[in-house]
Protein backbone atom coordinates (compact mmCIF):
# COMPACT_ATOMS: atom_id res chain seq x y z
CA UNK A 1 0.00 0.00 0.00
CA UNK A 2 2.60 2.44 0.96
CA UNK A 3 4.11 1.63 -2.66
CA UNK A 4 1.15 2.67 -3.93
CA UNK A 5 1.08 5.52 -2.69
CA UNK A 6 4.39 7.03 -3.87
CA UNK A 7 2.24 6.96 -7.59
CA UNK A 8 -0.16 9.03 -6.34
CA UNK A 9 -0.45 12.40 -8.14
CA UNK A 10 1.26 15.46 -5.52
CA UNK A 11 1.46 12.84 -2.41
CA UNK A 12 5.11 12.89 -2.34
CA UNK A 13 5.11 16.51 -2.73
CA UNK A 14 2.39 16.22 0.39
CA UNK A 15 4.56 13.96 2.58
CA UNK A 16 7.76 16.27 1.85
CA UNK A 17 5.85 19.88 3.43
CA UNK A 18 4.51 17.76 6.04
CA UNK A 19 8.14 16.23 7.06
CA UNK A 20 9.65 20.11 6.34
CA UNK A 21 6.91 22.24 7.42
CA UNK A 22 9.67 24.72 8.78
CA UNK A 23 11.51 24.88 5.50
CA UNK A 24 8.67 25.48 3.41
CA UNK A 25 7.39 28.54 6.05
CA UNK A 26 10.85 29.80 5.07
CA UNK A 27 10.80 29.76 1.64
CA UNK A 28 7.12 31.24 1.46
CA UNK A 29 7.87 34.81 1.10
CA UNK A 30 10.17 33.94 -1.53
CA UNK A 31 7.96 31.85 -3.73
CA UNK A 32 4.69 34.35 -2.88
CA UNK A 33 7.33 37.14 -4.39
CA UNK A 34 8.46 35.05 -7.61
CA UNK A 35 5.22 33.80 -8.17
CA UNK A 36 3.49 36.90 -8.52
CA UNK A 37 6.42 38.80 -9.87
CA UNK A 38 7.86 36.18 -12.55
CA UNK A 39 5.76 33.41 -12.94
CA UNK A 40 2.48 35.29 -13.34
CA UNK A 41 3.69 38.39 -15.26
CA UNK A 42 5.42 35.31 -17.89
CA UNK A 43 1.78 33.68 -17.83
CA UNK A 44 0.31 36.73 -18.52
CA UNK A 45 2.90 37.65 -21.38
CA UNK A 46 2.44 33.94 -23.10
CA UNK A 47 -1.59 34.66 -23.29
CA UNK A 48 -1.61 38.37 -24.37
CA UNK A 49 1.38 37.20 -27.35
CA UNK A 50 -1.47 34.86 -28.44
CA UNK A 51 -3.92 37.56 -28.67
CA UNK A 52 -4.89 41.10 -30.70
CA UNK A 53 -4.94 43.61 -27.82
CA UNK A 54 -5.14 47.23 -27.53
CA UNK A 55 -5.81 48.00 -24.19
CA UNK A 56 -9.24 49.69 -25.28
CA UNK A 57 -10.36 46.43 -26.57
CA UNK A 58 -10.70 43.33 -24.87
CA UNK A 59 -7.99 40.71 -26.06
CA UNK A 60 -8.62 38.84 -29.62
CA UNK A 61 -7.28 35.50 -29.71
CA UNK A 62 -5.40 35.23 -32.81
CA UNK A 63 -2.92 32.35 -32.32
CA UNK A 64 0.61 32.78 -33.45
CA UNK A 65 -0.16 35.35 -35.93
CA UNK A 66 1.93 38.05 -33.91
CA UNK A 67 4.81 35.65 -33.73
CA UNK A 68 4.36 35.19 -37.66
CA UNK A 69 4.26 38.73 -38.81
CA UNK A 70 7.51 39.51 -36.63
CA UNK A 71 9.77 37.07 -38.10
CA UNK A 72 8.07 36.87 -42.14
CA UNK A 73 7.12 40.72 -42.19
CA UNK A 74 8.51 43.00 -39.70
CA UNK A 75 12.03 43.94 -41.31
CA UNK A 76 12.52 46.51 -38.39
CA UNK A 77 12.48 43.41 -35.73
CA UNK A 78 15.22 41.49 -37.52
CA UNK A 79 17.57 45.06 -37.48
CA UNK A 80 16.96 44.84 -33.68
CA UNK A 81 17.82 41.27 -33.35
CA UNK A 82 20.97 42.06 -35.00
CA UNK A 83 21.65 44.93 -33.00
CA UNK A 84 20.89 43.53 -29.75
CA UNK A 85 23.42 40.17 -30.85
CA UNK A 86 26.57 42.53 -32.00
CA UNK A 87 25.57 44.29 -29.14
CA UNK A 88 25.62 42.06 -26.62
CA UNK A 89 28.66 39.48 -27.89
CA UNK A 90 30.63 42.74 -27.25
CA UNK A 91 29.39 44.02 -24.17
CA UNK A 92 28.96 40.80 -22.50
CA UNK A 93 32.03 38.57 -22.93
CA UNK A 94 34.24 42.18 -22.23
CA UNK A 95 32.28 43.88 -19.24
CA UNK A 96 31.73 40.44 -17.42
CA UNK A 97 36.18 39.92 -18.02
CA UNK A 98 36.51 43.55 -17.03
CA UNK A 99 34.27 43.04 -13.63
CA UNK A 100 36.46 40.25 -13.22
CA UNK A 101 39.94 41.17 -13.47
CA UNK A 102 38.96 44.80 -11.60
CA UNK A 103 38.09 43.12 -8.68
CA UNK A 104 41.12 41.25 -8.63
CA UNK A 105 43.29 43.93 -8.36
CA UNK A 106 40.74 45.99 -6.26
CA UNK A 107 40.69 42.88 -3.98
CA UNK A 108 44.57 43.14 -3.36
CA UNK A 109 44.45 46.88 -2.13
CA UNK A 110 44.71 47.53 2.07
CA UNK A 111 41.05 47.40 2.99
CA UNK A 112 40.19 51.08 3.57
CA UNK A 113 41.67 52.09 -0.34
CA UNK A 114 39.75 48.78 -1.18
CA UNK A 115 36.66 50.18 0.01
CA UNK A 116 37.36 53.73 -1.81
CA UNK A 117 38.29 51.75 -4.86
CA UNK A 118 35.08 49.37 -4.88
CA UNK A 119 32.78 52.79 -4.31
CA UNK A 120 35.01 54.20 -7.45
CA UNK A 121 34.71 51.52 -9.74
CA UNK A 122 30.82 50.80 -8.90
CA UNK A 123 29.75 54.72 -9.10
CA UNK A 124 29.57 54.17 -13.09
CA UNK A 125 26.88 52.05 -13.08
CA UNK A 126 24.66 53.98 -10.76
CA UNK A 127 24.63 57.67 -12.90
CA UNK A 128 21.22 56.34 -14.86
CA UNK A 129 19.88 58.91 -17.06
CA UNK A 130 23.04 60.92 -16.34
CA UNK A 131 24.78 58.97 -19.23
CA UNK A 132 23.57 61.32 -21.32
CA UNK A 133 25.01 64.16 -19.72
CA UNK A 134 28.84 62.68 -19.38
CA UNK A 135 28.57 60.86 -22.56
CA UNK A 136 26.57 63.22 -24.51
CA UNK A 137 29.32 65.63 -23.53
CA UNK A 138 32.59 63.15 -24.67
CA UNK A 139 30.95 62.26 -27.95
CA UNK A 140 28.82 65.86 -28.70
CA UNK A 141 28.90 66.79 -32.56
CA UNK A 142 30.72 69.93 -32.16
CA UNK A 143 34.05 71.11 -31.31
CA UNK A 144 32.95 71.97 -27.35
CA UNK A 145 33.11 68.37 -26.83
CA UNK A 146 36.04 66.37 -25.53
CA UNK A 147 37.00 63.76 -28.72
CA UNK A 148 36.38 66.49 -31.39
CA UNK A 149 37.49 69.20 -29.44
CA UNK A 150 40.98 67.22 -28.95
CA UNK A 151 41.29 66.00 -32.37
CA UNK A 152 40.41 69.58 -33.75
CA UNK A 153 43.34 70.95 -31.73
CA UNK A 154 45.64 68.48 -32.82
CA UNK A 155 44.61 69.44 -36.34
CA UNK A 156 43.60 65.10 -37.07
CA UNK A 157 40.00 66.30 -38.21
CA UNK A 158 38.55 69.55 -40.59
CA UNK A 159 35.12 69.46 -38.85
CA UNK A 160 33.75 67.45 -35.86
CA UNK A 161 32.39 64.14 -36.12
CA UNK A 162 29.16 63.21 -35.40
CA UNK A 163 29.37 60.14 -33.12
CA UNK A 164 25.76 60.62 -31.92
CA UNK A 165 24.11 61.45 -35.16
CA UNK A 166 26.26 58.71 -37.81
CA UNK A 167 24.90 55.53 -38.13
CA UNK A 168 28.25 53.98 -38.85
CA UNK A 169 29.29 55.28 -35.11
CA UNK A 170 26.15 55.25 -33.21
CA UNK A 171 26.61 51.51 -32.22
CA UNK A 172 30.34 52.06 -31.20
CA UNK A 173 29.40 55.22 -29.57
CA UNK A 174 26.88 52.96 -26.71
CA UNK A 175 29.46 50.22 -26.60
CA UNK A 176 31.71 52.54 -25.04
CA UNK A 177 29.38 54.07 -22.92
CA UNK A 178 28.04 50.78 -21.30
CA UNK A 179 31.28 49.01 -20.91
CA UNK A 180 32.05 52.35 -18.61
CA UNK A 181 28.95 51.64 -16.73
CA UNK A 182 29.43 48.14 -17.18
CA UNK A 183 31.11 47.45 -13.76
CA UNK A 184 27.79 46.62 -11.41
CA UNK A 185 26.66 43.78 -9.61
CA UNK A 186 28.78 41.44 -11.14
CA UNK A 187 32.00 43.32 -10.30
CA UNK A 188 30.70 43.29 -6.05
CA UNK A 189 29.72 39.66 -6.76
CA UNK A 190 33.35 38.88 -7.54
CA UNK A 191 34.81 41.29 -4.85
CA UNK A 192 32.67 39.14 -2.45
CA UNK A 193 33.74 35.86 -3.75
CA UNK A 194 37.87 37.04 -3.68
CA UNK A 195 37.41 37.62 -0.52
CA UNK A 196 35.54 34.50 0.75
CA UNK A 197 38.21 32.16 -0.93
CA UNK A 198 40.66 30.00 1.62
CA UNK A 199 43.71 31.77 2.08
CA UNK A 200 45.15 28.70 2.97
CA UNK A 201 44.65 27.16 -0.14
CA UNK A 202 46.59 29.76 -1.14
CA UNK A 203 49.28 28.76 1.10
CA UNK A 204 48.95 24.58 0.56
CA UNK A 205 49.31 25.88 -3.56
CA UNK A 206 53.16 27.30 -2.74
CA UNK A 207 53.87 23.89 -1.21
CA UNK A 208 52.74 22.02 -4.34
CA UNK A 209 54.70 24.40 -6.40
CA UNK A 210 52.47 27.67 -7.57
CA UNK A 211 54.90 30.00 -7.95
CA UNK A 212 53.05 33.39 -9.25
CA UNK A 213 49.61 35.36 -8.64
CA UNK A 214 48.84 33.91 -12.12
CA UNK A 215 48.87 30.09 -11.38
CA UNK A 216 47.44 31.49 -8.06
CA UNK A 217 44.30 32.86 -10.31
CA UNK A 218 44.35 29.84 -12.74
CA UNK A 219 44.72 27.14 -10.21
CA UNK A 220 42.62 28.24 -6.72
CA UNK A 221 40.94 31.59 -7.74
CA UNK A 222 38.77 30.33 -10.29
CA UNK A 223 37.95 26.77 -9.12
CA UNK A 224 36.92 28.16 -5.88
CA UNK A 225 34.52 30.60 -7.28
CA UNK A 226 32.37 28.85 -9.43
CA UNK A 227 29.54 29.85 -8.15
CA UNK A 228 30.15 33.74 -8.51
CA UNK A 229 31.33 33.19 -11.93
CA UNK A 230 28.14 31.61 -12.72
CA UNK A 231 25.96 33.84 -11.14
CA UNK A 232 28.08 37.30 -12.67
CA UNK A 233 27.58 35.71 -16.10
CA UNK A 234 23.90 35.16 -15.87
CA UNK A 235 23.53 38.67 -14.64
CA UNK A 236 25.95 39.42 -17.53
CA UNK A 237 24.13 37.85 -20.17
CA UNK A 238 20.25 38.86 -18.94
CA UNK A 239 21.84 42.44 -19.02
CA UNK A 240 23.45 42.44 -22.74
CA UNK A 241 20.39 41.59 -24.10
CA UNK A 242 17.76 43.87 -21.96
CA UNK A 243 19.85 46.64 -22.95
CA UNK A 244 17.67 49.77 -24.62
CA UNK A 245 17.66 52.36 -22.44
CA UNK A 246 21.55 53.31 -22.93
CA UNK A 247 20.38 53.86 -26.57
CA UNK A 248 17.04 55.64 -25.82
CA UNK A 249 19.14 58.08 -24.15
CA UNK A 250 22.45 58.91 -25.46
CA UNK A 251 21.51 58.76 -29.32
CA UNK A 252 17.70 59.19 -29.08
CA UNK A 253 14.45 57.10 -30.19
CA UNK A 254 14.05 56.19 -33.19
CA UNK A 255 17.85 55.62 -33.65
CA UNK A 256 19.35 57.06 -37.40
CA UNK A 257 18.21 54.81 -39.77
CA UNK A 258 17.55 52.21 -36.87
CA UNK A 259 21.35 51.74 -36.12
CA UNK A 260 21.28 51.10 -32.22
CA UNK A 261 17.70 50.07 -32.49
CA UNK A 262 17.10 46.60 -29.81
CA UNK A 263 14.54 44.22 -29.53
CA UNK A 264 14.02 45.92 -25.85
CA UNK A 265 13.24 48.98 -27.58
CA UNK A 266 11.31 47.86 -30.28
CA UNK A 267 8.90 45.83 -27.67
CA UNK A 268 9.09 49.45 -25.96
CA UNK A 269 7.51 50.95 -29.40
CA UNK A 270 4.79 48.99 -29.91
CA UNK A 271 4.01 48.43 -26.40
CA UNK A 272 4.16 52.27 -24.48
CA UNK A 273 3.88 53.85 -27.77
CA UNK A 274 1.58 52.35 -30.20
CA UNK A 275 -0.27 50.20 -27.50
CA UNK A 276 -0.22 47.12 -29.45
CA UNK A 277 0.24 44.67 -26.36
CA UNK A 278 -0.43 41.48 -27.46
CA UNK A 279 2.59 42.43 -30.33
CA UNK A 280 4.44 43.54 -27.61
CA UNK A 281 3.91 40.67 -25.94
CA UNK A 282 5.11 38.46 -28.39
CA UNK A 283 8.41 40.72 -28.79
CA UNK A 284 8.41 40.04 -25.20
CA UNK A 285 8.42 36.27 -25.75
CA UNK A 286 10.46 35.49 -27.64
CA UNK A 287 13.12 37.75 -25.73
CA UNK A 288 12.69 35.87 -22.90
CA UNK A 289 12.90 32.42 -24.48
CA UNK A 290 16.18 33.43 -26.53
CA UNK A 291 17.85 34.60 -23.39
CA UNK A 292 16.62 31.55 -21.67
CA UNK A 293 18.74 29.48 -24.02
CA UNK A 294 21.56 31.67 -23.99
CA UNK A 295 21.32 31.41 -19.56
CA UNK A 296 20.86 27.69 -20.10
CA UNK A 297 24.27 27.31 -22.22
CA UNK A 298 26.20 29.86 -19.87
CA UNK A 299 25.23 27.47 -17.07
CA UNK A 300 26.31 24.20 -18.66
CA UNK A 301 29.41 25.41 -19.36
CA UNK A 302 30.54 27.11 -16.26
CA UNK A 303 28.40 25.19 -13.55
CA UNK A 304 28.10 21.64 -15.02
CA UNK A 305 30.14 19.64 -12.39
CA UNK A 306 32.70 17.35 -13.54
CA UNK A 307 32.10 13.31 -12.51
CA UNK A 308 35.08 13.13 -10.39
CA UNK A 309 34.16 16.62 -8.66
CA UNK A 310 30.64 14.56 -7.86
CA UNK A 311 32.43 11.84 -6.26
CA UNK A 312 34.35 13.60 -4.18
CA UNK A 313 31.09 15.36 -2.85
């Protein structure tokens, strides 16, 4: 009978909050908080990208037709797609190595500079809207600014450039500007995983014959913060391709001739702009699924655990 009851539809899910009542007490604010704040807004995205909606109308089913007409006949949506992918294998592969190596050195520093340093380093990526400002002022398209102002002195350019304005620089212009913002969460995530690593590992590597900071980093560093690294290059990676609002304010929306246009921003246009929701919603989507995959292959490769590594657990 007890067999029998293990096939039971949700009875071993039953038996396991009876047997950890206190654990699952714990946990409750966390999954009351992701239910309503991921699972249903996801829900609700799946059924309105199904749909014809316009907030004055109640939703239209409509089946995949929105999912059709963005990959067959909206040319706009495949220039975002490319944007957001040049975009991100940039920004995403450098700013997660640059968090990296930063805190690395910043984690070496007496512990009062290190705090200056870490408050230094991290100030970037809290200025917001105020990109526009610093950057708009670096890259500006006349000879006030810093970059054409210098290069006019020197006498390398006739007239200034228009980083902001030229859609063969537009791209390279919010590169720049979010790999300067770039060092965030990730970059305290590693600073707290330097510092939680055992320095006697450190110590037990001199015996076995480490002989510089680099097999230091190679050999213990790394290994022993697997978990940060995974965690950084989800953040990393959900980040790269959410991007929009770097563009939206340093060159403006719409973009010249769509050059720094992203999927985020094209969801943006049809969603706070046009109030087509359920095409939104489909934008939305399929967003979320591609960077799903992308999270999925970042974690196989840095968090899949080796068989010996299992053993020895």
């Amino acid at each position: 009978m007890s067999n029998m009851k293990k096939w039971i539809p949700g009875y071993s899910l039953v038996q396991d909050i009876r047997q950890n009542k206190i654990s699952y007490i714990m946990m409750l604010p966390f999954l009351v908080l992701f239910t309503f704040f991921i699972i249903l807004p996801v829900g609700t995205a799946i059924f309105y990208s199904l749909t014809y909606y316009n907030i004055v109308e109640p939703p239209t089913f409509i089946g995949l037709q929105n999912f059709r007409h963005l990959f067959l006949d909206d040319e706009v949506f495949l220039i975002a797609v490319q944007n957001t992918l040049f975009f991100a294998l940039i920004t995403g592969p450098i700013s997660y190595v640059m968090s990296f190596m930063f805190a690395w050195l910043v984690n070496e520093l007496p512990s009062k500079v290190r705090a200056v340093a870490t408050l230094l380093f991290f100030a970037p990526s809290l200025v917001g809207t105020a990109v526009t400002f610093i950057w708009g002022y670096v890259f500006g398209g006349d000879s006030y600014s810093v970059i054409n102002g210098f290069l006019l002195r020197i006498g390398a350019i006739q007239e200034p450039i228009l980083f902001l304005a030229d859609p063969r620089l537009t791209m390279y212009s919010i590169i720049v500007a979010q790999l300067w913002m770039a060092l965030g969460t990730g970059f305290l995530v590693f600073i707290a995983g330097l510092q939680g690593v055992d320095r006697t590992m450190y110590e037990a590597g001199a015996v076995d014959g480490i002989r510089n900071r680099f097999q230091e980093l190679w050999y213990i560093t790394l290994p022993s913060m697997k978990s940060q690294l995974l965690f950084s290059a989800v953040l990393q990676v959900s980040a790269s391709f959410a991007a929009g609002s770097i563009s939206r304010d340093l060159i403006g929306f719409p973009s010249p001739l769509y050059s720094t246009h992203t999927v985020i921003l094209h969801m943006e246009d049809y969603g706070r702009m046009r109030f087509e929701m359920g095409y939104a919603s489909a934008i939305t989507v399929v967003l979320f699924l591609f960077t799903l995959g992308v999270n999925h292959v970042v974690r196989k490769s840095l968090g899949e655990k080796k068989k010996d590594e299992r053993e020895d657990e």
